[in-house]
C-alpha atoms as a PDB file:
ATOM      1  CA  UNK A   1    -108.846 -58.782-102.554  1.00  0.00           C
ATOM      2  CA  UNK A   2    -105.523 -57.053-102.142  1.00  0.00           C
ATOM      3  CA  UNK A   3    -102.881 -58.727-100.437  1.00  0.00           C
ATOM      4  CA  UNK A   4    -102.871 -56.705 -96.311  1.00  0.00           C
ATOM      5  CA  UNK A   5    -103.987 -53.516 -98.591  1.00  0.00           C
ATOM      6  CA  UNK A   6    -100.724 -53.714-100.208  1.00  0.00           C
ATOM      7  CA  UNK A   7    -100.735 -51.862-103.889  1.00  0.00           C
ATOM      8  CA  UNK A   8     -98.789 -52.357-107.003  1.00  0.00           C
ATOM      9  CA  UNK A   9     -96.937 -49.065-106.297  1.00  0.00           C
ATOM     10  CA  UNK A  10     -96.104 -50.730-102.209  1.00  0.00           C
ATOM     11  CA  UNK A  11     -94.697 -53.321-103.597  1.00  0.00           C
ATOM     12  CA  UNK A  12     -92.831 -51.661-106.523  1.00  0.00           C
ATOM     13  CA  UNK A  13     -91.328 -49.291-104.030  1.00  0.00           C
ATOM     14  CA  UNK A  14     -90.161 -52.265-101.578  1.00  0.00           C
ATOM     15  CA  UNK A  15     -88.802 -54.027-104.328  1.00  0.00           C
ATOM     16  CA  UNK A  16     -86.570 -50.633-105.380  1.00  0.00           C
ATOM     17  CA  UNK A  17     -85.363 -50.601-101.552  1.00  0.00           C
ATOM     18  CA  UNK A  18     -84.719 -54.306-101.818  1.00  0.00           C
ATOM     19  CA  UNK A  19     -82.843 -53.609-105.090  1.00  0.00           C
ATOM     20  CA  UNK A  20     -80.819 -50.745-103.366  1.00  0.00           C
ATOM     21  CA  UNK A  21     -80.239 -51.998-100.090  1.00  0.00           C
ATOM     22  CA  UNK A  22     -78.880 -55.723-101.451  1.00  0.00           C
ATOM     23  CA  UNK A  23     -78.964 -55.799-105.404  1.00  0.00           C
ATOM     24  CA  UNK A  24     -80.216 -57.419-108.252  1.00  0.00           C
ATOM     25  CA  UNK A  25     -79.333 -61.136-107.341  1.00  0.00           C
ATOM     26  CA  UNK A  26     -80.769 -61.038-103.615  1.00  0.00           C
ATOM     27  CA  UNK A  27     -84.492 -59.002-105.118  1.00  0.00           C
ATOM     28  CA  UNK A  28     -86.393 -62.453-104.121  1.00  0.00           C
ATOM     29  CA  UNK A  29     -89.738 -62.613-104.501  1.00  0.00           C
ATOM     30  CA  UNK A  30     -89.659 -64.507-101.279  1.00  0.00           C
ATOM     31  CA  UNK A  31     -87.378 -61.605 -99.485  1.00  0.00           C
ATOM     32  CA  UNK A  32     -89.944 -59.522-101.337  1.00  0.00           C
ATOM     33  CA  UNK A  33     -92.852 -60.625 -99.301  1.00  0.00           C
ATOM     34  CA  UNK A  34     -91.187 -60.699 -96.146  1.00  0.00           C
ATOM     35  CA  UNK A  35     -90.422 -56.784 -96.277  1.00  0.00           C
ATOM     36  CA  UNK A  36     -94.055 -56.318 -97.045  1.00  0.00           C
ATOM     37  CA  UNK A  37     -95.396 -59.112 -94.452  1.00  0.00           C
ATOM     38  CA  UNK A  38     -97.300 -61.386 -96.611  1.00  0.00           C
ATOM     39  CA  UNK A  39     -97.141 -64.703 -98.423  1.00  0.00           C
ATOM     40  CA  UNK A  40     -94.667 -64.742-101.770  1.00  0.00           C
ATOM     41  CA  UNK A  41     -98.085 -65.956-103.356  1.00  0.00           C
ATOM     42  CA  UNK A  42     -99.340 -62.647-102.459  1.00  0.00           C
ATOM     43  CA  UNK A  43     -97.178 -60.665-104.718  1.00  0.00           C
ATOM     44  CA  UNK A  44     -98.253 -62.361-107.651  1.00  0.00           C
ATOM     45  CA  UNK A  45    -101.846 -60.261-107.237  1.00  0.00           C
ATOM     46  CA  UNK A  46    -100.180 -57.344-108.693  1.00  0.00           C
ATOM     47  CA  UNK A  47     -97.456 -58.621-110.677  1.00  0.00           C
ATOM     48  CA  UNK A  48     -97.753 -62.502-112.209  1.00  0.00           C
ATOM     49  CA  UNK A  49     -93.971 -62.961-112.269  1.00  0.00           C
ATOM     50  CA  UNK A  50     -91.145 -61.681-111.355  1.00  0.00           C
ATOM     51  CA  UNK A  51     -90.054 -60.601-115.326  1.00  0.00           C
ATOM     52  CA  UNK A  52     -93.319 -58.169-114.714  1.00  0.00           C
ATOM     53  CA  UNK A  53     -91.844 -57.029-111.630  1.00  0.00           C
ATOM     54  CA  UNK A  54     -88.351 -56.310-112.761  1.00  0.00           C
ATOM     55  CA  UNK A  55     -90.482 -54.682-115.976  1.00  0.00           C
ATOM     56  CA  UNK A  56     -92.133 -52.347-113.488  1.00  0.00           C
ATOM     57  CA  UNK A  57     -89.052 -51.605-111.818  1.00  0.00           C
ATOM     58  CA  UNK A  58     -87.329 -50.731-115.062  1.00  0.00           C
ATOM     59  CA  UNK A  59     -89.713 -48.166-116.309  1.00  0.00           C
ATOM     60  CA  UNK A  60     -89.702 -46.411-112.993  1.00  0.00           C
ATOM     61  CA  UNK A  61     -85.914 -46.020-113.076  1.00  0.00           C
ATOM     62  CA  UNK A  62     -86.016 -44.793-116.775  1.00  0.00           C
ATOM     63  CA  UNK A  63     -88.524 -42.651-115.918  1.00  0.00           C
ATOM     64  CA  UNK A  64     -86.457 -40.355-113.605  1.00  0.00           C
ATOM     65  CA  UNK A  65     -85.079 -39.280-117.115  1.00  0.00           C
ATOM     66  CA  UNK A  66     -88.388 -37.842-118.351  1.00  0.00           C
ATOM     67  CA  UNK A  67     -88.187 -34.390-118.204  1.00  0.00           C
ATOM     68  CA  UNK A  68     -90.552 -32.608-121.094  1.00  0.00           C
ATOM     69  CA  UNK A  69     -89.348 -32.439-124.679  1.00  0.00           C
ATOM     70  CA  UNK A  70     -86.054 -34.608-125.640  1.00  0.00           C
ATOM     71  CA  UNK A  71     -83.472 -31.812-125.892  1.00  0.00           C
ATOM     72  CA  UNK A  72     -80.321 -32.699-127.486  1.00  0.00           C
ATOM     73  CA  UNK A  73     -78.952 -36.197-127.389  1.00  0.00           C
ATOM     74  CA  UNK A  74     -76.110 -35.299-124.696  1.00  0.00           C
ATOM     75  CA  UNK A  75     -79.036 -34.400-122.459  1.00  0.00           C
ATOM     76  CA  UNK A  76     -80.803 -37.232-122.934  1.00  0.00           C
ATOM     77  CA  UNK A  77     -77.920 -39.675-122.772  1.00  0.00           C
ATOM     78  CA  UNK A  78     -76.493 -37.810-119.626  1.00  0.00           C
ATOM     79  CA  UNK A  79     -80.056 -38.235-118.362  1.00  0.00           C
ATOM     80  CA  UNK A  80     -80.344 -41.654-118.977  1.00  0.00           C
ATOM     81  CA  UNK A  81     -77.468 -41.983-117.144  1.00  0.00           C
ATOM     82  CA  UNK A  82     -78.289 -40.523-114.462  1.00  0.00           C
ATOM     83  CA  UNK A  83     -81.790 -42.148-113.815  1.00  0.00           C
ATOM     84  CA  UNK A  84     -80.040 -45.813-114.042  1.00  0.00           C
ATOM     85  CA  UNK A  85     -77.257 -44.826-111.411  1.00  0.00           C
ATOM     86  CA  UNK A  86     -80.388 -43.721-109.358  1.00  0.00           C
ATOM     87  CA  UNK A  87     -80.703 -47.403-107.967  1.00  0.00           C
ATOM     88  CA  UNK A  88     -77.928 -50.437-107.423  1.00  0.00           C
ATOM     89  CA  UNK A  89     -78.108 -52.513-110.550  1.00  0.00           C
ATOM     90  CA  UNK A  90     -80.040 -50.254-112.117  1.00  0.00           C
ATOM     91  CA  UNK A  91     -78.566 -50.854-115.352  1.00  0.00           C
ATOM     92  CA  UNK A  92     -79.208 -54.411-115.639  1.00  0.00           C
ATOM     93  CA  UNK A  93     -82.294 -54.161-114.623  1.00  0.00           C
ATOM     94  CA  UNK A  94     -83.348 -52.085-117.443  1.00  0.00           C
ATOM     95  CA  UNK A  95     -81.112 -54.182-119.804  1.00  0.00           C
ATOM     96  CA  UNK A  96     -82.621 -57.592-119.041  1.00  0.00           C
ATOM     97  CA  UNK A  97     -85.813 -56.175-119.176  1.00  0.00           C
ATOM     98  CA  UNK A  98     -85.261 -54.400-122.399  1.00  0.00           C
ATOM     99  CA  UNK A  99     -83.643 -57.983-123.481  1.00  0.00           C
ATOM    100  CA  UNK A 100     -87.406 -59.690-122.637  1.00  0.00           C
ATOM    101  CA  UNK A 101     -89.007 -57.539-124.607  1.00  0.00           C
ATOM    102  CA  UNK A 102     -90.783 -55.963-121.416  1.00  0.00           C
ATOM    103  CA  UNK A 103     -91.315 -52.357-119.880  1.00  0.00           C
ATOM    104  CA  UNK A 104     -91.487 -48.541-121.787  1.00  0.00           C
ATOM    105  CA  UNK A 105     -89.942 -47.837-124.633  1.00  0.00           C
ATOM    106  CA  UNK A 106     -89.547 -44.278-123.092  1.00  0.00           C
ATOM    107  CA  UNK A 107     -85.635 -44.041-123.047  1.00  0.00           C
ATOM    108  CA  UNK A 108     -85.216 -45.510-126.411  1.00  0.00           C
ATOM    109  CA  UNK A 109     -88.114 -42.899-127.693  1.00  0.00           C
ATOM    110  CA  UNK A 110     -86.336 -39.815-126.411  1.00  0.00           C
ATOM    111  CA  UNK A 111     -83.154 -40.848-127.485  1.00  0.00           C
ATOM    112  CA  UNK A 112     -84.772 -41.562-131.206  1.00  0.00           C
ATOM    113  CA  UNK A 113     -86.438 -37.766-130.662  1.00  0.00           C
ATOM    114  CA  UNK A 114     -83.492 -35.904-130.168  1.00  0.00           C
ATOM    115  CA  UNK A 115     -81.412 -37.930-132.619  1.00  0.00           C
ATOM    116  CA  UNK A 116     -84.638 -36.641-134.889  1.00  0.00           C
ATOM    117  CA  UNK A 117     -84.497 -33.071-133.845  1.00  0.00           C
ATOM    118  CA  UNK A 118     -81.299 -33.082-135.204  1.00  0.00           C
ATOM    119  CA  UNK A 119     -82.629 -33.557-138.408  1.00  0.00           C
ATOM    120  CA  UNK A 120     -81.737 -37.611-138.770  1.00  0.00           C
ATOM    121  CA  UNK A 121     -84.278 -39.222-141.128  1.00  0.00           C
ATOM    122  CA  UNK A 122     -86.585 -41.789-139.005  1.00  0.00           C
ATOM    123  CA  UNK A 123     -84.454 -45.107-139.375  1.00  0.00           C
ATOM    124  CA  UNK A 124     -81.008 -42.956-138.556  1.00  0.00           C
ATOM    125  CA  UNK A 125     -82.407 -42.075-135.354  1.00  0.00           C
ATOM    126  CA  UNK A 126     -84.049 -45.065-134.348  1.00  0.00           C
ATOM    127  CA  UNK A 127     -80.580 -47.115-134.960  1.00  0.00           C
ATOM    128  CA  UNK A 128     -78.341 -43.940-133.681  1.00  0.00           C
ATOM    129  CA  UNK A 129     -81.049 -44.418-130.445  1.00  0.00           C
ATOM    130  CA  UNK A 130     -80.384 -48.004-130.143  1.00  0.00           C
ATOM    131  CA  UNK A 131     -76.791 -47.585-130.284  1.00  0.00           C
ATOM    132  CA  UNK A 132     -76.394 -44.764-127.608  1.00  0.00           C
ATOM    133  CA  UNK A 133     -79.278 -47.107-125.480  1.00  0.00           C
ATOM    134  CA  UNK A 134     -76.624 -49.482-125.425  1.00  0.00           C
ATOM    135  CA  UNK A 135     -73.621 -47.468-124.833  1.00  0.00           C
ATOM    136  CA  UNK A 136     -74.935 -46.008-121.793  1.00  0.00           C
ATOM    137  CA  UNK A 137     -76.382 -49.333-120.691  1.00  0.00           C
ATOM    138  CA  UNK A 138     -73.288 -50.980-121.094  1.00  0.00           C
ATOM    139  CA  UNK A 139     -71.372 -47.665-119.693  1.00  0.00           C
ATOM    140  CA  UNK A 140     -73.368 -47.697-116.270  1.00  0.00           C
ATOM    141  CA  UNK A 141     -73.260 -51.322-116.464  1.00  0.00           C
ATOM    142  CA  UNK A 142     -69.517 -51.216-115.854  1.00  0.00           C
ATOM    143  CA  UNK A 143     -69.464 -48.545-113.639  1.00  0.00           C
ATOM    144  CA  UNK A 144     -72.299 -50.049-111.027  1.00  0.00           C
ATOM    145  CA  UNK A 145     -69.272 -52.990-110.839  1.00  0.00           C
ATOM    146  CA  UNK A 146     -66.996 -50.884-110.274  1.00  0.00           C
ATOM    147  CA  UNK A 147     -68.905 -49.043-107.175  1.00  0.00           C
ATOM    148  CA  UNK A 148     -69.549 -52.264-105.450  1.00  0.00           C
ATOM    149  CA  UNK A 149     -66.270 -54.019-105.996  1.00  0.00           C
ATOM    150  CA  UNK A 150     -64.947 -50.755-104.474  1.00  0.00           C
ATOM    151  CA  UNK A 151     -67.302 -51.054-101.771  1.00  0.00           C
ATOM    152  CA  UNK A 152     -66.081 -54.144-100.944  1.00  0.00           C
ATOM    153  CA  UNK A 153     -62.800 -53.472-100.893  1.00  0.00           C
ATOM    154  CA  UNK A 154     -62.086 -55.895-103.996  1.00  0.00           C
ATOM    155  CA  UNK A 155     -60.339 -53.410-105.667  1.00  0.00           C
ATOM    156  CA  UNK A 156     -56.645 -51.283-105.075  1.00  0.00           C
ATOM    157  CA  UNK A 157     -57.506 -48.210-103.969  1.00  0.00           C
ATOM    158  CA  UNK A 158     -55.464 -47.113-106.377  1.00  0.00           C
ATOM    159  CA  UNK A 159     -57.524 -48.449-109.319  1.00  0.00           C
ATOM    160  CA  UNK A 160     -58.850 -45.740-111.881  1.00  0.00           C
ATOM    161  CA  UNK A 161     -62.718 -45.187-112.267  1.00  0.00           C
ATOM    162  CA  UNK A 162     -64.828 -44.263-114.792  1.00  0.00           C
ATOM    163  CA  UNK A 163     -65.752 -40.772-114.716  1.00  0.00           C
ATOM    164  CA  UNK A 164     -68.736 -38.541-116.720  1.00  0.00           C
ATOM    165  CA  UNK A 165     -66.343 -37.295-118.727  1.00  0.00           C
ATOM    166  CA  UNK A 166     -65.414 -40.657-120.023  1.00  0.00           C
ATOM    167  CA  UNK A 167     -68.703 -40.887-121.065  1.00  0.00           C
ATOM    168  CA  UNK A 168     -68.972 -37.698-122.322  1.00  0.00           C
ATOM    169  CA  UNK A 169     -65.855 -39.014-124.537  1.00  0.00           C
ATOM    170  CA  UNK A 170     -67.795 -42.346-125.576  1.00  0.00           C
ATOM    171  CA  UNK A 171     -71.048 -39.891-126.684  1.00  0.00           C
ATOM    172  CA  UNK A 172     -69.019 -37.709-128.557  1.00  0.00           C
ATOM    173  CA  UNK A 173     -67.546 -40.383-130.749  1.00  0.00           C
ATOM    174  CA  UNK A 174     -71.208 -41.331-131.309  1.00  0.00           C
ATOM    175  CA  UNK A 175     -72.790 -38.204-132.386  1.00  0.00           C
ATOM    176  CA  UNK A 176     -69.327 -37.704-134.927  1.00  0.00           C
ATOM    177  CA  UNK A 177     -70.441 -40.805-135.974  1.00  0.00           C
ATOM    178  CA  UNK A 178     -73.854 -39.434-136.730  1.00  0.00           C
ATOM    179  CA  UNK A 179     -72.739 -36.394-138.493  1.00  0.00           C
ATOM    180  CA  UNK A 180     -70.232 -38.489-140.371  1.00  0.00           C
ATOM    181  CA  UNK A 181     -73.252 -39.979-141.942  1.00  0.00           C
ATOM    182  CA  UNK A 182     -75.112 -37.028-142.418  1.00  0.00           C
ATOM    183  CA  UNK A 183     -78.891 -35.919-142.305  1.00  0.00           C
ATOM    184  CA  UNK A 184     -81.770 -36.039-144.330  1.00  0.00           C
END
């Protein structure tokens, strides 16, 4: 039986509050349960571990990006973006979950597609996917630092910030990359 009729999706959604509300390092299993009034045991109904957890929390942040067929790599990449800034920590969630092994490959396939559509042989896009998977890992990675130390005051307020257009700068070297190597 269920833990209090609690479902996977309750406690995937209480975990993404958590996640917001207090980041990555304070999700506990144990603050977990509290916010859904049951026993940390309970959790482990739906999800065995906490790695399983984080996995599930992963793919539903990459999957704000889904949106139809991969357009152009920008799009995707500026999507991708997007869906990890959706949620404190977002990006190291989906990094250390990517790093287990664990969760969708969804990002990584649309990135691969649209590297495709732009007529990349199969291996080109896969490795040009990987590489802008990274980048805008890393990219978001940086900036979700940066939001918090500036929302704790730990920076000047003077201090520069990244901005899309920086990594609109960082994708653009990528793709030249790309076409520097040329397609099939």
């Amino acid at each position: 039986m269920a833990p209090r009729g609690h479902s996977a999706d309750d406690v995937a959604r209480t975990a993404l509050r958590i996640l917001d509300d207090h980041g990555l390092p304070d999700l506990t299993m144990r603050r977990l349960a509290t916010a859904l009034e049951v026993q940390p045991s309970a959790l482990y109904w739906h999800f065995p571990n906490k790695q399983t957890l984080l996995a599930e929390l992963s793919d539903r942040i990459v999957g704000r990006m889904a949106s139809g067929i991969p357009v152009d790599l920008g799009a995707e990449a500026h999507a991708l973006r997007d869906a990890l800034l959706t949620y404190r920590d977002g990006a190291e969630v989906v990094s250390s979950t990517l790093a287990l092994g664990l969760g969708s490959s969804l990002a990584h396939d649309r990135l691969a597609s649209a590297v495709a559509a732009a007529g990349f042989d199969a291996d080109t896009a896969r490795r040009g996917a990987t590489t802008v998977l990274h980048y805008a890992l890393g990219f978001v990675w940086h900036e979700q630092q940066r939001l918090q130390y500036d929302s704790a005051g730990a920076r000047d307020a003077g201090a520069s910030s990244l901005e899309s257009d920086d990594f609109a700068f960082g994708l653009d070297l990528i793709a030249a990359g790309l076409r520097a190597r040329g397609r099939v």
